[in-house]
Protein backbone atom coordinates (compact mmCIF):
# COMPACT_ATOMS: atom_id res chain seq x y z
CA UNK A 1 19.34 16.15 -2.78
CA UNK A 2 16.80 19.07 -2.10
CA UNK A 3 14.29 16.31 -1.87
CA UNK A 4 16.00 14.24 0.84
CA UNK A 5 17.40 17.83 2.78
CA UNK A 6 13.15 18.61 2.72
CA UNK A 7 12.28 15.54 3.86
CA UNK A 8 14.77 15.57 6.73
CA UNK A 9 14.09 18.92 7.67
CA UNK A 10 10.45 17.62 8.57
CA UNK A 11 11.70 14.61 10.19
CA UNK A 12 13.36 16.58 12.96
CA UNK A 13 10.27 18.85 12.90
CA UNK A 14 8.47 15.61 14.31
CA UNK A 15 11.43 13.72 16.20
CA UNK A 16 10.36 13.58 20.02
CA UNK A 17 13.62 12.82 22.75
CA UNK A 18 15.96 10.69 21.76
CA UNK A 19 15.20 8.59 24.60
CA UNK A 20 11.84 8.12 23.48
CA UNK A 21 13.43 5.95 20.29
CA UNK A 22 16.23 4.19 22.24
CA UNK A 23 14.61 0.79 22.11
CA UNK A 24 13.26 1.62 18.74
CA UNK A 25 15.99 1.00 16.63
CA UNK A 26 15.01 -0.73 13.65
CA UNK A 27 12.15 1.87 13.75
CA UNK A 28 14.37 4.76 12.96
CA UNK A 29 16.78 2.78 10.64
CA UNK A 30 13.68 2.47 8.58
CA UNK A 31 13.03 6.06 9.02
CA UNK A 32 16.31 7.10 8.14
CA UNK A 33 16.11 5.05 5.00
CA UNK A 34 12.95 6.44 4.25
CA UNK A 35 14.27 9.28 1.98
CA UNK A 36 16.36 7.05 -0.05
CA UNK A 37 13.24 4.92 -0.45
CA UNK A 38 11.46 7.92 -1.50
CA UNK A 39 14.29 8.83 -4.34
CA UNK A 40 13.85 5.26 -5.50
CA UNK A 41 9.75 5.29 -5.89
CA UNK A 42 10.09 8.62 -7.50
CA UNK A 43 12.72 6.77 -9.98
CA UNK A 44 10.48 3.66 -10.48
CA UNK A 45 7.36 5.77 -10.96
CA UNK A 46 9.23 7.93 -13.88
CA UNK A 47 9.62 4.66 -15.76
CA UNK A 48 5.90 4.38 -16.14
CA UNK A 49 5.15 8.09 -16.83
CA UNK A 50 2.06 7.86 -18.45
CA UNK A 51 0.49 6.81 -14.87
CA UNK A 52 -1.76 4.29 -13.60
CA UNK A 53 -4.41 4.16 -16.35
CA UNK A 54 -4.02 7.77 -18.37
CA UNK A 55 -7.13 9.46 -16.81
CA UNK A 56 -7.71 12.85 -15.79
CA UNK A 57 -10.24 14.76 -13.88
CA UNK A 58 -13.05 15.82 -16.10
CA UNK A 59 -14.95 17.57 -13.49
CA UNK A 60 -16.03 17.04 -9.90
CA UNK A 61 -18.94 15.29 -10.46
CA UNK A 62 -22.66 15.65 -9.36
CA UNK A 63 -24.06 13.16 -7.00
CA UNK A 64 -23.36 14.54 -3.43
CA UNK A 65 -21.42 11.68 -1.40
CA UNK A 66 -20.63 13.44 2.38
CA UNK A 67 -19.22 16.19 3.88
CA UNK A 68 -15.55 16.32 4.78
CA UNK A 69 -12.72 18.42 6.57
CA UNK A 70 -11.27 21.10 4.70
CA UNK A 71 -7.46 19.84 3.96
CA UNK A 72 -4.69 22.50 3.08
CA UNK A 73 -4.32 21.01 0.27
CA UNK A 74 -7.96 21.90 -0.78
CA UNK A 75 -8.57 24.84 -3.17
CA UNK A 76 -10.33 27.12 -1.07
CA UNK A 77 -13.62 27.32 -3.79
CA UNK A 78 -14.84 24.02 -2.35
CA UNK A 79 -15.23 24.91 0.78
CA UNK A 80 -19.40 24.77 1.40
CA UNK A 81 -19.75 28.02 2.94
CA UNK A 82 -23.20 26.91 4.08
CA UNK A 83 -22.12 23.95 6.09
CA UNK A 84 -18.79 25.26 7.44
CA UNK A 85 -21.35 28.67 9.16
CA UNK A 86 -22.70 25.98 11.31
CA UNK A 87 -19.45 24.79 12.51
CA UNK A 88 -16.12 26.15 14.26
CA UNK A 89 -14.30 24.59 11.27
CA UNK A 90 -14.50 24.52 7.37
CA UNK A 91 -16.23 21.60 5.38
CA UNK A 92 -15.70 20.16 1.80
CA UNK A 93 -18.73 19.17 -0.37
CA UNK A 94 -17.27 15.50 -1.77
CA UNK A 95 -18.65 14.31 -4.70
CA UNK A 96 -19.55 10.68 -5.57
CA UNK A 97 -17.26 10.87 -8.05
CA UNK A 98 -14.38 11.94 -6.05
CA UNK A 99 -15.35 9.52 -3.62
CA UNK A 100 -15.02 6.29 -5.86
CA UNK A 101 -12.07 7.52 -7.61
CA UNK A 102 -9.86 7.29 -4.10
CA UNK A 103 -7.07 4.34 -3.76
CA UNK A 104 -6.29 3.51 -0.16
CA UNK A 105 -2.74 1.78 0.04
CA UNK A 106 -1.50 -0.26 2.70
CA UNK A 107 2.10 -1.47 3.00
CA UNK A 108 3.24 -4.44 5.47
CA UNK A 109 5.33 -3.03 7.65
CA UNK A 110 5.65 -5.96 10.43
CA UNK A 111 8.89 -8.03 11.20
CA UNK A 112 8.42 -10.68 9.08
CA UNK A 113 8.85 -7.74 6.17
CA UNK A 114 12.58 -7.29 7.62
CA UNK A 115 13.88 -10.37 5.79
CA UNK A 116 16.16 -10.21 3.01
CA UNK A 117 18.31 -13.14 1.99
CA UNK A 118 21.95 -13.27 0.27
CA UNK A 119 19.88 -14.01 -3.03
CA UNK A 120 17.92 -10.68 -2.88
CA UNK A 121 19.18 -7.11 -3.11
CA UNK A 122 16.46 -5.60 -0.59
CA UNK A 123 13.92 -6.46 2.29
CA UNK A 124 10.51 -7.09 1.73
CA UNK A 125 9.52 -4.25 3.84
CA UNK A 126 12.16 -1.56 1.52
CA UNK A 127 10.54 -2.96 -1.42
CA UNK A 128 6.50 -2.39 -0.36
CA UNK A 129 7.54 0.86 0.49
CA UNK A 130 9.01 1.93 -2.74
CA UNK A 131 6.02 0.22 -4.86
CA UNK A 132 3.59 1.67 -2.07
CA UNK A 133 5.07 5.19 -2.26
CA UNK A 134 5.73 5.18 -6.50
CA UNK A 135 2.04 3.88 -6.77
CA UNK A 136 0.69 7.01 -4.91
CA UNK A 137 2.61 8.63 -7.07
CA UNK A 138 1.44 7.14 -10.48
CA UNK A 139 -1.96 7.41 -9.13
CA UNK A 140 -1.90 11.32 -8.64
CA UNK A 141 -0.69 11.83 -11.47
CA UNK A 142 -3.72 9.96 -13.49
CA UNK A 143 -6.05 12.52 -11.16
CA UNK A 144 -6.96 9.90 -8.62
CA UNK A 145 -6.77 10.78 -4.64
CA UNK A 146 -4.78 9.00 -2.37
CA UNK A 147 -4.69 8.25 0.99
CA UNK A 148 -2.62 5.23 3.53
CA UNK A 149 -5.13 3.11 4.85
CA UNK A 150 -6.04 3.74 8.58
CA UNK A 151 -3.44 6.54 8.79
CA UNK A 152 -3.81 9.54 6.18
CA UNK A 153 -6.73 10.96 4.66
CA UNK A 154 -7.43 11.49 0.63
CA UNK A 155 -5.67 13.79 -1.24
CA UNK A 156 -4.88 15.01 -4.91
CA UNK A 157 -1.79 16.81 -3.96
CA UNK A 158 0.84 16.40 -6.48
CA UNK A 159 3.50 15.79 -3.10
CA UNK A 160 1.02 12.94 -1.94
CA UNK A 161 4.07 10.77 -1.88
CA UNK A 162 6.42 12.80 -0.16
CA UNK A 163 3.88 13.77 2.34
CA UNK A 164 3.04 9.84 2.77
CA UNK A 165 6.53 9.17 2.71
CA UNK A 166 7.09 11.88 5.80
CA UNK A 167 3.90 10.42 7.82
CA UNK A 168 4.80 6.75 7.94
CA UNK A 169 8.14 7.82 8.96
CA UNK A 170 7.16 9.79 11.85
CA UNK A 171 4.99 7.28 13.15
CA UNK A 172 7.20 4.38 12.78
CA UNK A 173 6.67 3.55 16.51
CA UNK A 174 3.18 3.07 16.56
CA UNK A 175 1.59 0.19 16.95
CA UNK A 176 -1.20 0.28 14.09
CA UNK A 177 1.78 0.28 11.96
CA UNK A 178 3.53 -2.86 13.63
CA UNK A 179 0.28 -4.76 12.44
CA UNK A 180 0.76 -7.49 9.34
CA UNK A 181 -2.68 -6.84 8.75
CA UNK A 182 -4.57 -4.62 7.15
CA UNK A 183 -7.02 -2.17 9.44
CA UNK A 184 -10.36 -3.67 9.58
CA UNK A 185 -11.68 0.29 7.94
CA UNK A 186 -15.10 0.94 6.48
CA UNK A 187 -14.47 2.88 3.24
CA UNK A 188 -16.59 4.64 0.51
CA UNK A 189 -17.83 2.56 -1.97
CA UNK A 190 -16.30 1.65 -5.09
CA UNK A 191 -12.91 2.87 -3.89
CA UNK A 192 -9.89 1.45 -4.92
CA UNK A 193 -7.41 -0.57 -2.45
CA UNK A 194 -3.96 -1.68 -2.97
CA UNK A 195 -2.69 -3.79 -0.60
CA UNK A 196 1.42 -5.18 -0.63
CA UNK A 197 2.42 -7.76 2.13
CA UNK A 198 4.09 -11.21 2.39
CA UNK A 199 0.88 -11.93 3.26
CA UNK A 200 1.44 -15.26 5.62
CA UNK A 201 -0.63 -15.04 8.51
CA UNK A 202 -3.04 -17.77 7.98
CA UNK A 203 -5.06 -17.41 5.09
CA UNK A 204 -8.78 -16.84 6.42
CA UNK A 205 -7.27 -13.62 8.59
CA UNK A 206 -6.47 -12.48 5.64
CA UNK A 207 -9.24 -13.44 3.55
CA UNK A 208 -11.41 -11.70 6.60
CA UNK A 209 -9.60 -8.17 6.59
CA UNK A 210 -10.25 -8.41 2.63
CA UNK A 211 -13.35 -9.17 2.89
CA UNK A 212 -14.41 -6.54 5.25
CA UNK A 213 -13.01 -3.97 2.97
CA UNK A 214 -14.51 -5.33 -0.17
CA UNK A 215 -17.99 -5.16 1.95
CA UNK A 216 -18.58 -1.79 0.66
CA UNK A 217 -18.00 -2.13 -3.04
CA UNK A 218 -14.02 -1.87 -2.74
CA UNK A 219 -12.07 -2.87 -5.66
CA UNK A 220 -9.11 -4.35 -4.64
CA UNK A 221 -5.64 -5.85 -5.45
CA UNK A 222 -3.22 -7.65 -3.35
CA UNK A 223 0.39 -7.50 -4.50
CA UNK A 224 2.18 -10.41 -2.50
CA UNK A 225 5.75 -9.82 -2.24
CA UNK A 226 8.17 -12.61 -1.27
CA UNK A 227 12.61 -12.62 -1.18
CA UNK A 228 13.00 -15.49 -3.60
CA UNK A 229 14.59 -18.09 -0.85
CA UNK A 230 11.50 -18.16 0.36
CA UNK A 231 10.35 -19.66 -2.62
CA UNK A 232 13.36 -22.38 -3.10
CA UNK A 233 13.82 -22.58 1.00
CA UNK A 234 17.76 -22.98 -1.15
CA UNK A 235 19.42 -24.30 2.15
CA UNK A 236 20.93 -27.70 3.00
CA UNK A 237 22.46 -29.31 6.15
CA UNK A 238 21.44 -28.29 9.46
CA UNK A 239 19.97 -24.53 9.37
CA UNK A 240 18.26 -22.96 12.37
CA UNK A 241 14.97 -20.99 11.95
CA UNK A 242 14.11 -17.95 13.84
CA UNK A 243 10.47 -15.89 14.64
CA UNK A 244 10.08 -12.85 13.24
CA UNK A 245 10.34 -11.68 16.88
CA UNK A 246 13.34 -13.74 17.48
CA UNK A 247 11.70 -15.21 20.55
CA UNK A 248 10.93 -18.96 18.97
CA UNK A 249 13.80 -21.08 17.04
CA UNK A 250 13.30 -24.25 15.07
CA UNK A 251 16.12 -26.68 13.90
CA UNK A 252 15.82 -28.78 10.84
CA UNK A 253 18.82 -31.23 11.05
CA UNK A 254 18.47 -31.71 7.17
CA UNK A 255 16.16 -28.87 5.43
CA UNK A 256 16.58 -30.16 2.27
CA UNK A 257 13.79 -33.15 3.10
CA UNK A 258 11.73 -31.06 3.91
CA UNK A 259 11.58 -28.71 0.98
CA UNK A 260 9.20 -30.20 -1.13
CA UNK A 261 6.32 -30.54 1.68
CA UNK A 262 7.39 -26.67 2.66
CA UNK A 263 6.83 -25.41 -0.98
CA UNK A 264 3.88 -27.58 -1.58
CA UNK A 265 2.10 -25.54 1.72
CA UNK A 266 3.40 -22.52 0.41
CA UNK A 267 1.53 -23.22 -3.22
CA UNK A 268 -1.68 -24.06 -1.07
CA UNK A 269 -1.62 -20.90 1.42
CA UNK A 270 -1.10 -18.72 -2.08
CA UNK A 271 -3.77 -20.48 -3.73
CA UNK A 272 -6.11 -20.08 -0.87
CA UNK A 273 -5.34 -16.28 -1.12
CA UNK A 274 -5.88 -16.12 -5.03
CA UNK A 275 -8.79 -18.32 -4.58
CA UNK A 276 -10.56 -15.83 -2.39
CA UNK A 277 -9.70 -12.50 -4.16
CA UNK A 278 -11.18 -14.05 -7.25
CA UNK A 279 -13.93 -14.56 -5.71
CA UNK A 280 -14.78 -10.94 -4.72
CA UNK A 281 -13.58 -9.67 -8.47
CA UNK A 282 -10.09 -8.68 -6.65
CA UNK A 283 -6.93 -9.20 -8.36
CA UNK A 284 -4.04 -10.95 -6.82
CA UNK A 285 -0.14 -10.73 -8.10
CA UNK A 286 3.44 -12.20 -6.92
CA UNK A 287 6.22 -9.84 -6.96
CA UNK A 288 10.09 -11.81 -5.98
CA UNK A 289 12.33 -9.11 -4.71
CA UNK A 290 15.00 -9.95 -7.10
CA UNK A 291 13.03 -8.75 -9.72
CA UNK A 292 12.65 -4.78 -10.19
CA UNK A 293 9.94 -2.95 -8.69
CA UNK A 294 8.20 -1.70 -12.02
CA UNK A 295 7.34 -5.18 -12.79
CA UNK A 296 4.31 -5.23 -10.63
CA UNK A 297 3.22 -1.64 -11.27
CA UNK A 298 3.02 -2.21 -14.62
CA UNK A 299 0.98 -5.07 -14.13
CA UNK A 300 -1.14 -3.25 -11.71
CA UNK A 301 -1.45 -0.52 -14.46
CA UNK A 302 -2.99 -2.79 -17.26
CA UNK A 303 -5.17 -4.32 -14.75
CA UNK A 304 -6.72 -0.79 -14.10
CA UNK A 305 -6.85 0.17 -17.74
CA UNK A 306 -9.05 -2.93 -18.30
CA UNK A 307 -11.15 -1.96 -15.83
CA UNK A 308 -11.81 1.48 -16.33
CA UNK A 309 -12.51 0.81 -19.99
CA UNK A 310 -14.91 -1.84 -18.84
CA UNK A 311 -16.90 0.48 -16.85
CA UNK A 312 -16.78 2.79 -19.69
CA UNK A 313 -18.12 0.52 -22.03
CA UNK A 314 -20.64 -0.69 -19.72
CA UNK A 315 -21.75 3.17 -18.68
CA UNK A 316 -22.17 3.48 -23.10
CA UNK A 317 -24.22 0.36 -22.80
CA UNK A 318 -26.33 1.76 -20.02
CA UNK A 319 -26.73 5.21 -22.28
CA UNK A 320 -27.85 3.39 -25.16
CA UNK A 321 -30.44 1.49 -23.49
């Protein structure tokens, strides 16, 4: 409770007129869910308490990367006192360590993410926000900094999530965040990206915003999440279709002949997507919403304990040599 009572204490800090949200309505329904969503992601993260892949800071490392903006949530011995003299504000020396060790997350938060069908027991767009929100979470935890892709900047704060949480609530209305695709932003190299989405704009958009971000050195994952009756399309009889937007309708007069051609394009979209992530050394899973939200977090987890003890073993290799 004195989570939720903090978190909606800041949401009014940030409300504008009521008028402003009047034809904004499923905005703020998300936004009033957004503490209970919160509540959850903190749950889900405690079931995997020994974080993403059990590392901790061993020191700031030694390779400058670039100066930054001094964040409050910055201990106030990093600030360069050199750099800052020059300036009106105060600047952080960032490592190249700190640097690579930052995972950008991106949630879908579009329309077609407000689906949720009588054999599910959430939307799409509830359930990237939990997984998106309990990742940051199991991410700070292991010592790695955090940030929402195109919206937030890194941080190490131990409240990451709540303070992520509180941002994409308040800016619900904007349009950035309308987008079912992920910003098009240049990041530092060798950072981490986590990406969750239905993922079904055609697949060489999406294979082109991946891309882009893997351009750098980005290691990424894509977590696809789909309500299972979009799987089993489990309708029969006449059924009626509707847009995302609601503005376009299709009939089927019987869906059921059409269900095997429907899930064999649905195979070949995913496969595209798979296809192309393996291609750039990303990794790709499928999360149903019926299914609880640890699943995929746990999967994520092993896939980054692999790696990281595959770049150990290959920075030994290196030493020996």
């Amino acid at each position: 409770m004195v989570l939720i009572d903090r978190f909606r204490s800041a949401m009014a800090e940030n409300a504008g007129p009521a008028s402003a949200l009047a034809n904004e309505g499923e905005a703020q329904a998300l936004a009033d869910r957004m503490p209970d969503l919160l509540v959850e992601a903190m749950r889900v993260s405690n079931t995997l308490v020994h974080g993403i892949h059990g590392r901790r800071r061993s020191g700031p490392g030694e390779t400058f990367w670039q100066f930054r903006h001094y964040e409050q949530t910055d201990d106030a011995s990093l600030i360069d006192w050199r750099r800052s003299a020059s300036s009106d504000q105060y600047y952080v020396r960032e490592r190249e360590w700190e640097a690579a060790h930052t995972f950008w997350l991106w949630a879908n938060l579009s329309p077609s993410m407000s689906f949720k069908s009588h054999l599910a027991p959430t939307f799409k767009r509830d359930r990237a926000l939990v997984m998106l929100l309990a990742a940051a979470e199991l991410l700070v935890r292991s010592g790695e900094r955090v940030a929402y892709l195109g919206l937030t900047r890194p941080t190490a704060s131990r409240k990451a999530a709540v303070r992520m949480a509180e941002t994409l609530a308040a800016h619900q209305t904007s349009a950035p965040l309308g987008e079912s695709l992920p910003p098009p932003e240049r990041i530092a190299r060798h950072s981490g990206v986590v990406l969750l989405s239905d993922f079904l704009d055609p697949p060489q958009e999406t294979i082109q915003r991946m891309r882009a971000l893997a351009d750098n050195g980005a290691q990424g994952h894509l977590i696809l999440i789909s309500d299972p009756a979009e799987e089993s399309l489990p309708y029969d009889g006449r059924t009626e279709f509707l847009s995302p937007n609601g503005q376009e309708v299709w009939v089927a007069d019987r869906v059921e002949a059409i269900r095997d051609e429907y899930q064999a394009k649905l195979r070949s979209h995913r496969e595209a997507l798979s296809s192309a992530a393996g291609q750039i050394g990303w990794s790709f899973l499928i999360h149903h919403t019926d299914r609880p939200a640890a699943e995929p977090l746990l999967s994520l987890s092993m896939r980054l304990q692999d790696r990281a003890a595959s770049q150990a073993m290959n920075g030994l290799t290196r030493g020996i040599a």
